[in-house]
Each structure stands twice: as C-alpha cells, then as structure tokens.
Protein backbone atom coordinates (compact mmCIF):
# COMPACT_ATOMS: atom_id res chain seq x y z
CA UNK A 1 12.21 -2.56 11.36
CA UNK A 2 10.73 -3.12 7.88
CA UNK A 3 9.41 -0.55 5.05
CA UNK A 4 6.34 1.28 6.03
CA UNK A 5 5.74 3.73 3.41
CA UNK A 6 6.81 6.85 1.52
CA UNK A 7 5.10 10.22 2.04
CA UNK A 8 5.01 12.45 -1.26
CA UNK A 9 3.66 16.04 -1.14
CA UNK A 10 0.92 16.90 -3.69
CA UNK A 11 -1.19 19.43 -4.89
CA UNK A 12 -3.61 16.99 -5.07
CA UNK A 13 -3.59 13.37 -3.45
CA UNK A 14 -6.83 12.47 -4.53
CA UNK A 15 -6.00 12.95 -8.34
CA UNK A 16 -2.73 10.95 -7.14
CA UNK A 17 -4.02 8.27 -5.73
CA UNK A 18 -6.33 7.82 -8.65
CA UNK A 19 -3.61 7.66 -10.98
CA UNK A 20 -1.30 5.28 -8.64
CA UNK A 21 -4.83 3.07 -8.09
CA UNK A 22 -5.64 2.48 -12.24
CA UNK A 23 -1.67 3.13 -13.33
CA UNK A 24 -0.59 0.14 -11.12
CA UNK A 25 -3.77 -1.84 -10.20
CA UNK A 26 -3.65 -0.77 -6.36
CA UNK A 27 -6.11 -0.14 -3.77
CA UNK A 28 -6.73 3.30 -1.82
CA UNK A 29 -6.29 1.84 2.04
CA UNK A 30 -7.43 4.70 4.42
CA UNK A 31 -8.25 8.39 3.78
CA UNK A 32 -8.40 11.37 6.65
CA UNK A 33 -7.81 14.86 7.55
CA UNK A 34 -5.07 15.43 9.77
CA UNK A 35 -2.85 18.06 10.94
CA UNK A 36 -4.18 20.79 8.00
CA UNK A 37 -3.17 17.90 5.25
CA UNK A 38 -5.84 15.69 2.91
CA UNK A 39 -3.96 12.68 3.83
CA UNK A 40 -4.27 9.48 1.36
CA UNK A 41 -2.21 6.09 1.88
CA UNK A 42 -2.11 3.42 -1.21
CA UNK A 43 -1.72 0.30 -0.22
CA UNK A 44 1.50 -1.14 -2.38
CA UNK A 45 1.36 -4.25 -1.16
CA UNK A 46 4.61 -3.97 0.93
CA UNK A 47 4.38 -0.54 1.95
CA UNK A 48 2.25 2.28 1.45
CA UNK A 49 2.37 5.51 -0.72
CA UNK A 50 1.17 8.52 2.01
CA UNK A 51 -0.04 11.12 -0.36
CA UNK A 52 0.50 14.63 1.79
CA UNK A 53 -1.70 17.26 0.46
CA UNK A 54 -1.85 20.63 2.52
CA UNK A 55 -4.91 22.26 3.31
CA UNK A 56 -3.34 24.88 5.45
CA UNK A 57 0.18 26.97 5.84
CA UNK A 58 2.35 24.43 7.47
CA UNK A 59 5.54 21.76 6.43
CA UNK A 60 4.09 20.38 3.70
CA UNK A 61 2.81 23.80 2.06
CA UNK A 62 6.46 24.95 2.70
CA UNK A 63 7.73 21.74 0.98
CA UNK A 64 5.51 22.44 -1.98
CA UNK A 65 7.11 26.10 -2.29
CA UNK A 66 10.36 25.34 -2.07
CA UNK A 67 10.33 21.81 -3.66
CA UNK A 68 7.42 21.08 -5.46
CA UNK A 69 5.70 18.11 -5.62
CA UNK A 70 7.69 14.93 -4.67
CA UNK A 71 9.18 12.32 -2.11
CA UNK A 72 8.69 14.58 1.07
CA UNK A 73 10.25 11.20 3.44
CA UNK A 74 10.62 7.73 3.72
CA UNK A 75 9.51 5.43 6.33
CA UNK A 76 10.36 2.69 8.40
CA UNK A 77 7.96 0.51 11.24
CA UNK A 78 8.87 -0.56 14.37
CA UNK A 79 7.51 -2.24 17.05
CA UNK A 80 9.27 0.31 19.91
CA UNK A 81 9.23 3.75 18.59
CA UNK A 82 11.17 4.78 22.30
CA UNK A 83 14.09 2.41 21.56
CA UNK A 84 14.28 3.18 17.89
CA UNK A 85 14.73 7.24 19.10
CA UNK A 86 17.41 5.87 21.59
CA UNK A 87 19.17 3.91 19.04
CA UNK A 88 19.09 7.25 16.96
CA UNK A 89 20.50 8.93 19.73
CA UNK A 90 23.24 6.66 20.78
CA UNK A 91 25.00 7.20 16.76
CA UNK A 92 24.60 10.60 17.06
CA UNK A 93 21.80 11.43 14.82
CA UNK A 94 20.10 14.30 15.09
CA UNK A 95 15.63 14.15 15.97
CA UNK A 96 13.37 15.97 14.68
CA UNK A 97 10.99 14.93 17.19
CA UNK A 98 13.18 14.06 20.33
CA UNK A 99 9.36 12.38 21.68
CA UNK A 100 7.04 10.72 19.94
CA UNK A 101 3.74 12.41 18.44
CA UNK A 102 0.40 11.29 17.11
CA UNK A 103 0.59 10.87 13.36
CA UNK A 104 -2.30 9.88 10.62
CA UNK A 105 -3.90 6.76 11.01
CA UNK A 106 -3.42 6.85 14.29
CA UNK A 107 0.42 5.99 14.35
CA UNK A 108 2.81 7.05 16.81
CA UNK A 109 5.65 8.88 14.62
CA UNK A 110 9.07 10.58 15.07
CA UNK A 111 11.10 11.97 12.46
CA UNK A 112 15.27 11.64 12.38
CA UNK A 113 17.03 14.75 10.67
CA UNK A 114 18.36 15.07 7.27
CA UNK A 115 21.56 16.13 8.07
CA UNK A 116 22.50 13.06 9.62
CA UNK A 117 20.28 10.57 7.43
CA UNK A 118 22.26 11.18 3.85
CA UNK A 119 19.92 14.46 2.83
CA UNK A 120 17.00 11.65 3.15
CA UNK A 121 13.83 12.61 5.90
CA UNK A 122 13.25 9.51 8.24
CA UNK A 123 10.72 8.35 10.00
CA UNK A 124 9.71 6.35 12.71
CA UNK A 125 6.28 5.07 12.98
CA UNK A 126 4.65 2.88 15.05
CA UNK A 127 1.47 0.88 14.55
C-alpha cells in the first residue's frame, strides 16, 4: 500500500484548488460530480488532495456542520481492496464499508472506522 491522497471538506473546492494550484505550483488532475459532492483531486505529485465539496444533505454536509472545513480522511492504495478489508478484519478493526463501493474517479473504495484507526478516517481505494 502507498499514499493515495487526502480528502478535505470545503465550502468550495474550486476556490481550493485554485489556491493549492498557484500557492504551490500544482496541477488540477480530474474534476466530477459524484455522490451529491463537486469533487476536485490536485495532483501533489505523490498523492492527491480530494477536495469534497457537498452539493446535497449527506456526510460531507454533516462534516461541514459539525467540523468545518478540514482533513475529512486520509488515504491509502492498494492493489486488492478484498484482502486489504480482510486484513482489517483479522486485527479487529472496525469497517465502515464491510464491501467495497464505487468511489470518484472511478475507484473502488472502503472506509476503516475511526475508533479503531487512532480518531483518523481510513480509506481503502483501489485503482
């Protein structure tokens, strides 16, 4: 597994990934609509920024409420989502997603719970 990205909520990912693209010289990679978000991913190079802006009531709306804008989850890549959900399950770690779902850009994604991840949001996503 490597680095894939982090996803940060936003009021606003296209004034975000403006800022991130002329702040630190980096290129907007892919753009879409998905799941009732504006979804934007920066390319950093190593990883991406995923820029979660809601356009409906849903997770990330709720985020914003209670949070406000910020690192919403951080994730990693691998090459077999199904044995990196196993793994999870064999040290106990509580899923989010106990299969894997479409996600933007056309990944395959599954998210580990907080609880059992140090407070942080995993994910899973595969290319």
């Amino acid at each position: 597994m490597h680095f894939d990205h982090a996803g940060i909520a936003t009021d606003d990912a296209e004034a975000l990934a403006e800022l991130y693209a002329d702040l630190f010289g980096l290129e907007i990679a892919h753009e879409e609509e998905f799941d009732g978000m504006r979804v934007v991913f920066v390319d950093c190079g190593n990883g991406y920024f995923e820029l979660l802006e809601p356009r409906e009531e849903g997770t990330i709306s709720r985020y914003l409420e209670d949070q406000g804008p910020g690192i919403h989850h951080l994730a990693l890549a691998t090459d077999d989502l199904g044995a990196a959900l196993e793994r999870a399950r064999e040290h106990d770690v509580a899923l989010v997603d106990e299969e894997p779902r479409a996600g933007a850009w056309g990944h395959t994604v599954a998210f580990l719970h907080p609880r059992d991840t140090g407070g942080i949001l995993l994910e899973f996503v595969e290319h």
